[in-house]
C-alpha atoms as a PDB file:
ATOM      1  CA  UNK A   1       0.000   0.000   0.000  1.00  0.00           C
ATOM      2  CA  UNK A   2       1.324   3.040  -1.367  1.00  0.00           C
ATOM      3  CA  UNK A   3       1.002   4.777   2.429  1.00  0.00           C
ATOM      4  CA  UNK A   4       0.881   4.521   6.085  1.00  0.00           C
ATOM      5  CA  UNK A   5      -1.941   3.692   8.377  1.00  0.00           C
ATOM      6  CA  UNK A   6      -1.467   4.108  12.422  1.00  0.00           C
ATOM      7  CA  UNK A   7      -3.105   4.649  15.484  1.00  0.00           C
ATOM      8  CA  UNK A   8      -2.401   8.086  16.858  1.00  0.00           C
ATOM      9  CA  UNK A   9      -2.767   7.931  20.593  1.00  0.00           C
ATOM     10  CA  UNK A  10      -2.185  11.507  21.940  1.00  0.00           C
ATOM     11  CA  UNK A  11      -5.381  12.031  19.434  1.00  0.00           C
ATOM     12  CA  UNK A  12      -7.363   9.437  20.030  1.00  0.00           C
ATOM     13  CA  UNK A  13      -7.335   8.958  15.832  1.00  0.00           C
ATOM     14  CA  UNK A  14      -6.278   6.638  12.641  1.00  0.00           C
ATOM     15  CA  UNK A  15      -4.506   8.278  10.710  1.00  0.00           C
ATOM     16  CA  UNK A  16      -4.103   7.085   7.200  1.00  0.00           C
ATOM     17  CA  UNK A  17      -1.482   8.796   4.887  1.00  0.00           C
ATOM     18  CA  UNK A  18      -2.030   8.110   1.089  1.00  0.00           C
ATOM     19  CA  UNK A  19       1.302   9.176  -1.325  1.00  0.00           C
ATOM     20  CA  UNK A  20       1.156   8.775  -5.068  1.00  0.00           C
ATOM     21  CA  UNK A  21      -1.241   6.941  -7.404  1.00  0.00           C
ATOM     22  CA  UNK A  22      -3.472   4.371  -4.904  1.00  0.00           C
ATOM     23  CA  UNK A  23      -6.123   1.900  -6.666  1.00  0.00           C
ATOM     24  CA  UNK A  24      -9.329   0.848  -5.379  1.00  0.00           C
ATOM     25  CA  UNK A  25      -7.617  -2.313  -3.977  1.00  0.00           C
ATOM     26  CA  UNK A  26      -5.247  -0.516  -2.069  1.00  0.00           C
ATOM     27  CA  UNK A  27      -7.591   1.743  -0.455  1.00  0.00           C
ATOM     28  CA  UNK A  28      -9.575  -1.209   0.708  1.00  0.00           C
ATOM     29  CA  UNK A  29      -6.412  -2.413   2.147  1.00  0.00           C
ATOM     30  CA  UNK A  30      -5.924   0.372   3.996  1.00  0.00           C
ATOM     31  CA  UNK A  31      -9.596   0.658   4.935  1.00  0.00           C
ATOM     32  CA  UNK A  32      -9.236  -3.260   6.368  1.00  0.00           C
ATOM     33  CA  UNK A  33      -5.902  -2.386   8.442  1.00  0.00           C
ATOM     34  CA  UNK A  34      -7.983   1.449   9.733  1.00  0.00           C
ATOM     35  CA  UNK A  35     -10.740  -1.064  10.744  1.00  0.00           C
ATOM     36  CA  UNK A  36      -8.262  -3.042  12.509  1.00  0.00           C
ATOM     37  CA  UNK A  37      -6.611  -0.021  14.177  1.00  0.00           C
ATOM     38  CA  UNK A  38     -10.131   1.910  15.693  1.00  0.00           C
ATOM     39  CA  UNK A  39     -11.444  -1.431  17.040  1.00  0.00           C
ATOM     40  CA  UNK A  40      -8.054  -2.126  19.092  1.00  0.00           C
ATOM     41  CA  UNK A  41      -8.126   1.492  20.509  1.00  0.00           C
ATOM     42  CA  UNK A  42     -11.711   2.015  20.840  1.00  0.00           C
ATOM     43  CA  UNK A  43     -11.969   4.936  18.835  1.00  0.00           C
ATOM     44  CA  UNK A  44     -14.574   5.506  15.248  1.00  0.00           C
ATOM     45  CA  UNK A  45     -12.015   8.657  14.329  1.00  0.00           C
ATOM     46  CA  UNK A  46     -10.304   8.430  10.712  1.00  0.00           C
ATOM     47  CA  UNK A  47      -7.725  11.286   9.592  1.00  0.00           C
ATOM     48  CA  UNK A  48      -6.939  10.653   6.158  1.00  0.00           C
ATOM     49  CA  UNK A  49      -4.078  12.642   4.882  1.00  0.00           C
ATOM     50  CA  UNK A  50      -4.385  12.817   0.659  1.00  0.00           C
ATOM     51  CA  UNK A  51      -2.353  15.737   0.617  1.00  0.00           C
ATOM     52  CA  UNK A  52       0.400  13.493  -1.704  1.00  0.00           C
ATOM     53  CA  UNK A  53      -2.167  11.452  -2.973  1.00  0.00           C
ATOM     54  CA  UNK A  54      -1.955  11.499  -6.948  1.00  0.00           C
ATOM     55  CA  UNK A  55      -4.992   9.891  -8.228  1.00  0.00           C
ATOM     56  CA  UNK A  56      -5.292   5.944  -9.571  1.00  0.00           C
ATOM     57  CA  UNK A  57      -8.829   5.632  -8.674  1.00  0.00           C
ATOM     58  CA  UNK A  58     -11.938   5.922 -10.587  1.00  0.00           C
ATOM     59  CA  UNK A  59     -14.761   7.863  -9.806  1.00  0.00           C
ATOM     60  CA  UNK A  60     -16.524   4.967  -9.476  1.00  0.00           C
ATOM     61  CA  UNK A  61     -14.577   3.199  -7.051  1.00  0.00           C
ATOM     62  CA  UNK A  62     -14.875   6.623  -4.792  1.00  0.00           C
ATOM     63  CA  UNK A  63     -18.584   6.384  -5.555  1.00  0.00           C
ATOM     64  CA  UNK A  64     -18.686   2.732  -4.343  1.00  0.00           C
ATOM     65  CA  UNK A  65     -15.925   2.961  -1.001  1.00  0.00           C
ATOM     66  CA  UNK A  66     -18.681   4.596   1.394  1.00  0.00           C
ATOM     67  CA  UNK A  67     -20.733   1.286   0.768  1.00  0.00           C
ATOM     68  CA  UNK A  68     -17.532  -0.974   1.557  1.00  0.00           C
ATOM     69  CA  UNK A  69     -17.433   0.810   4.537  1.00  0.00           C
ATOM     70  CA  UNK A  70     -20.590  -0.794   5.830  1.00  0.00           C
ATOM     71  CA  UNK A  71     -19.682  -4.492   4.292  1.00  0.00           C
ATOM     72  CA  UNK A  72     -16.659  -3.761   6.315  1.00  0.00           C
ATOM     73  CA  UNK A  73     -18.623  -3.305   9.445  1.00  0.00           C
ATOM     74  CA  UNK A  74     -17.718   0.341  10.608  1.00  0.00           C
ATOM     75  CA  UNK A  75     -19.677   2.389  12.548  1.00  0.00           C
ATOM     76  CA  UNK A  76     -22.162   4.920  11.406  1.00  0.00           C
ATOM     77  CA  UNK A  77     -21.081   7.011  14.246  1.00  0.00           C
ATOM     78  CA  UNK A  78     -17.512   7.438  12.361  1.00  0.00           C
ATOM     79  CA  UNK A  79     -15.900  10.414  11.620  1.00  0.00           C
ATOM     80  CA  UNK A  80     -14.472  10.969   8.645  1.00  0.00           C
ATOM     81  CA  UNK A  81     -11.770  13.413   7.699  1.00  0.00           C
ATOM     82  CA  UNK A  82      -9.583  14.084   4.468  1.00  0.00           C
ATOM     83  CA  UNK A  83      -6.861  16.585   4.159  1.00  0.00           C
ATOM     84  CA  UNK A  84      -7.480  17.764   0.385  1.00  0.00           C
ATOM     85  CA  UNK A  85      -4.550  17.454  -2.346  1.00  0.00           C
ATOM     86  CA  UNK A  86      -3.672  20.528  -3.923  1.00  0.00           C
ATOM     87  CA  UNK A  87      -6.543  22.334  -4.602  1.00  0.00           C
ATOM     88  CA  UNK A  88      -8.093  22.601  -8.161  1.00  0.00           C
ATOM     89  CA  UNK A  89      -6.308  19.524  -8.882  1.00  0.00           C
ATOM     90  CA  UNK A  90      -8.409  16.546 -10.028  1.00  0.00           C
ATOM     91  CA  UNK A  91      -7.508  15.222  -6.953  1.00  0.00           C
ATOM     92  CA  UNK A  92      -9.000  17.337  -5.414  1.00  0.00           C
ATOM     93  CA  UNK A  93     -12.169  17.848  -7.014  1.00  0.00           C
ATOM     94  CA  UNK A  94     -12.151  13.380  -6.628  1.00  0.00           C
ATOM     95  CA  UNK A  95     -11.349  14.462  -3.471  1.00  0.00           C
ATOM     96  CA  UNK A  96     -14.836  16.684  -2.749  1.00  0.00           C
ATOM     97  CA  UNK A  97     -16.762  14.026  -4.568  1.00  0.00           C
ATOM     98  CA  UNK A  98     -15.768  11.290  -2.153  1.00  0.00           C
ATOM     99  CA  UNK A  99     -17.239  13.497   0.468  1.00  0.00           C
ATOM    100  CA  UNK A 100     -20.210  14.298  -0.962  1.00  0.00           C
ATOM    101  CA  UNK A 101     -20.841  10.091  -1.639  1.00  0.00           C
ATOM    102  CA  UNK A 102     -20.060   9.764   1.674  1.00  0.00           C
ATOM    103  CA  UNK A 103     -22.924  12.403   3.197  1.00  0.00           C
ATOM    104  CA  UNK A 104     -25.065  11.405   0.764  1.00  0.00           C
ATOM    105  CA  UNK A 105     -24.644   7.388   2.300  1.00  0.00           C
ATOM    106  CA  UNK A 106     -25.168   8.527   6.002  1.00  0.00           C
ATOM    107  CA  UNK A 107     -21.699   9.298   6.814  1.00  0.00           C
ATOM    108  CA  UNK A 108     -19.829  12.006   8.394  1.00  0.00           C
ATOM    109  CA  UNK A 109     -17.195  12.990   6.185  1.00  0.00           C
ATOM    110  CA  UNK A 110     -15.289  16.340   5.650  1.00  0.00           C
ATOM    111  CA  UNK A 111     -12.578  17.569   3.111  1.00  0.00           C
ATOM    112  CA  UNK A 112     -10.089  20.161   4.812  1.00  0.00           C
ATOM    113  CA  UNK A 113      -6.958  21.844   3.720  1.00  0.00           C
ATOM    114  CA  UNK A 114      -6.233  22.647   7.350  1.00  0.00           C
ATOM    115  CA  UNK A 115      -4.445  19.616   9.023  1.00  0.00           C
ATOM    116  CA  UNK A 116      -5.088  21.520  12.255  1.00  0.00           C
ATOM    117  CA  UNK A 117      -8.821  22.153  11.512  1.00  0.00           C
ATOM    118  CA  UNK A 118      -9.300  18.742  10.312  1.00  0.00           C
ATOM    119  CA  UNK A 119      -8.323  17.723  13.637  1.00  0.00           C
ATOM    120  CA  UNK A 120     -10.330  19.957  15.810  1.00  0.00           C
ATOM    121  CA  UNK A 121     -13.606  18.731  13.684  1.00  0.00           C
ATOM    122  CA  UNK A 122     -12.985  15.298  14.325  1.00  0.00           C
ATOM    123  CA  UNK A 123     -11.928  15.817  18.111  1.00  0.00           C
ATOM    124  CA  UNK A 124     -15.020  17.781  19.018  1.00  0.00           C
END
């Protein structure tokens, strides 16, 4: 997996860093391991960092993660958030979109430039 995924503990968070092109499969790898990470420290917090990430992934496949979430079995009380690529980047805009299938699934998910208020939205 093209990227990191730990359990932060002074934040109570998993963090999940994505860097360069990621596919569909990888990001469901990283989902799994996330998973893995929350229910071992009792916490339904996600930071995803995509500030490196470079694309790989179809719209589709961002379209279709928010429902592997739920075959995965995480909680609907999960917070969601993603530190935005560059912006105006089709990364970025993938990046929006992704949020917006999230919401629109029943999720809480937010896109943020801010690392700082991207932590401060999931910690309060």
């Amino acid at each position: 997996m093209p990227g990191t995924v730990e359990y932060v503990s002074e934040l109570g968070i998993v963090k999940l860093t994505y860097v360069g092109k990621v596919t569909a499969d990888e990001f469901r790898e990283g989902a799994v391991r996330a998973l893995d990470l929350s229910r071992e420290n009792n916490t339904r917090l996600f930071l995803v960092d995509d500030s490196k990430w470079e694309g790989g992934t179809s719209v589709f496949d961002l379209y279709e993660l928010p429902t592997l979430f739920t075959e995965l079995g995480f909680k609907r009380d999960s917070k969601g958030a993603l530190i935005l690529p560059l912006s105006g980047t089709a990364e970025s805009n993938d990046a929006h979109f992704f949020e917006t299938a999230c919401i629109n699934k029943g999720w809480q998910a937010k896109v943020f430039t801010d690392r700082q208020e991207a932590i401060s939205w999931l910690t309060n």
